[in-house]
C-alpha atoms as a PDB file:
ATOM      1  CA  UNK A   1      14.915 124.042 139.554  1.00  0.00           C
ATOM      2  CA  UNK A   2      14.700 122.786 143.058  1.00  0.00           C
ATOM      3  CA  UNK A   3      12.200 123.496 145.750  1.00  0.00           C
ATOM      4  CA  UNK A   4      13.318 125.717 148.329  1.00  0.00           C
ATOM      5  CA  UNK A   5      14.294 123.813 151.639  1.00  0.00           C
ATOM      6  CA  UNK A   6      11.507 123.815 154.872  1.00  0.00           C
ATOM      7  CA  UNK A   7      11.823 125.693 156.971  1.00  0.00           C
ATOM      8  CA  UNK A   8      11.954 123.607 160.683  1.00  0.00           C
ATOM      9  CA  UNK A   9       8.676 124.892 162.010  1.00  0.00           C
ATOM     10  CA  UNK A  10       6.973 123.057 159.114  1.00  0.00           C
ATOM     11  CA  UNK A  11       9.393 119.811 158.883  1.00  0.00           C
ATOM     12  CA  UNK A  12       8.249 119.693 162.744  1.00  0.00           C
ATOM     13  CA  UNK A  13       4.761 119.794 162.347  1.00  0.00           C
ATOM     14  CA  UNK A  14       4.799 117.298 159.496  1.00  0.00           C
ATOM     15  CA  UNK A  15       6.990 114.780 161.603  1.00  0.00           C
ATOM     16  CA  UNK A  16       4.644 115.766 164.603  1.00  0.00           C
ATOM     17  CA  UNK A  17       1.650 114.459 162.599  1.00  0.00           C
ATOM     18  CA  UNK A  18       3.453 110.869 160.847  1.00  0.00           C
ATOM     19  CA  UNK A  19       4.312 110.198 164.566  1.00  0.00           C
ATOM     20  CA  UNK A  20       0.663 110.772 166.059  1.00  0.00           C
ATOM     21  CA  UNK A  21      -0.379 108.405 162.932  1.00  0.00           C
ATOM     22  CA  UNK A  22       1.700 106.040 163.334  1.00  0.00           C
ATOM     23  CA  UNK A  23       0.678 106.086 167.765  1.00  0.00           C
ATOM     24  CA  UNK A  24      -2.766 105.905 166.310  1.00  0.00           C
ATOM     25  CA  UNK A  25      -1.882 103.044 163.901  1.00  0.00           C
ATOM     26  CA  UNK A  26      -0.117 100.659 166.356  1.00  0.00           C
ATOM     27  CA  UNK A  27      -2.748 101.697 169.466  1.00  0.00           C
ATOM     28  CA  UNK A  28      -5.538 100.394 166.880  1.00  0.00           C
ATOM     29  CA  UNK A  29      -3.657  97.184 165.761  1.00  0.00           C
ATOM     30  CA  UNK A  30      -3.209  96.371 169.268  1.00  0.00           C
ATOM     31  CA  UNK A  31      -7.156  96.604 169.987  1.00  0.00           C
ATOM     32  CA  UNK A  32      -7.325  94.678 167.085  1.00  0.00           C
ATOM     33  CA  UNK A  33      -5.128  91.560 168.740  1.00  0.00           C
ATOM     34  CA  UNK A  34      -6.924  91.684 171.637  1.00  0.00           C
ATOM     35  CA  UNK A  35     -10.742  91.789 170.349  1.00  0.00           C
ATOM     36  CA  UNK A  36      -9.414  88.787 168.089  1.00  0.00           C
ATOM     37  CA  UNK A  37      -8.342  86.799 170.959  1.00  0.00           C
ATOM     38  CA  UNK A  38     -11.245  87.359 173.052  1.00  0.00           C
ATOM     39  CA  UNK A  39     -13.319  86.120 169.847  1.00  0.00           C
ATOM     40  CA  UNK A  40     -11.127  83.048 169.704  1.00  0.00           C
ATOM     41  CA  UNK A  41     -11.342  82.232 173.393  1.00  0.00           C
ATOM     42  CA  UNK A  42     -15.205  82.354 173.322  1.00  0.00           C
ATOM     43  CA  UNK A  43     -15.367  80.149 170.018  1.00  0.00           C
ATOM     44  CA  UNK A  44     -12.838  77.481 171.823  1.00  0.00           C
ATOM     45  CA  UNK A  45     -14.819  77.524 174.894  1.00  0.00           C
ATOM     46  CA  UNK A  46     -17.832  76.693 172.613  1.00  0.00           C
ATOM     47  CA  UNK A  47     -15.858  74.081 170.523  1.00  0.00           C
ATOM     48  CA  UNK A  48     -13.719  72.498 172.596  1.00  0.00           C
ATOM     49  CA  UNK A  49     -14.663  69.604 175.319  1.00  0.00           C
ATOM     50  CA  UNK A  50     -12.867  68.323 178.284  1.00  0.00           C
ATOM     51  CA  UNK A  51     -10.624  65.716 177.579  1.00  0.00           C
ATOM     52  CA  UNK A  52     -12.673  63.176 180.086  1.00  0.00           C
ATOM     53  CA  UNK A  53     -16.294  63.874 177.911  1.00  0.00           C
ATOM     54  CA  UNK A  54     -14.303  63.920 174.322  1.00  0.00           C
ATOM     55  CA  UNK A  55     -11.853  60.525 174.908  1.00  0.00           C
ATOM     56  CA  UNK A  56     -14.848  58.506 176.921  1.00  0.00           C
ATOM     57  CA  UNK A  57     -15.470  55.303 175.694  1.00  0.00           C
ATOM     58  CA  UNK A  58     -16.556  51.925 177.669  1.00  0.00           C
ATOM     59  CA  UNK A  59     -12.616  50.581 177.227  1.00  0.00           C
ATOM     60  CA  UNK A  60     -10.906  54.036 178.174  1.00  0.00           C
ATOM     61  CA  UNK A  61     -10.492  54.913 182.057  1.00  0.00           C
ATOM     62  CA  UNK A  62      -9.672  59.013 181.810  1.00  0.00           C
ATOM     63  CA  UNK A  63      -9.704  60.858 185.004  1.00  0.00           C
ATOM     64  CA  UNK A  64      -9.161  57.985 187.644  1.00  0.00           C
END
């Protein structure tokens, strides 16, 4: 025996809902990529030095 087939008022609603999901799913990945690269960008500011203070040495001239 086979199921009867929906009717289109519930095959609608069902699609209605995967499609709001899915909206939801890729607005909350996206939040996701940008929180991340805010993170990074405040851990490279931390990190990371100008090249003139990290290649200084008495025998390098850098930024002349």
């Amino acid at each position: 025996m086979t199921a009867p087939p929906c009717s289109s008022a519930e095959d609608s609603g069902d699609s209605t809902r995967k499609g709001k999901a899915a909206v939801n799913a890729f607005l909350v990945a996206c939040l996701a990529v940008i929180v991340l690269a805010v993170l990074a960008r405040i851990v490279l500011d931390r990190v990371q030095e100008p090249v003139d203070r990290a290649f200084t040495t008495p025998y390098t001239r850098v930024g002349d």
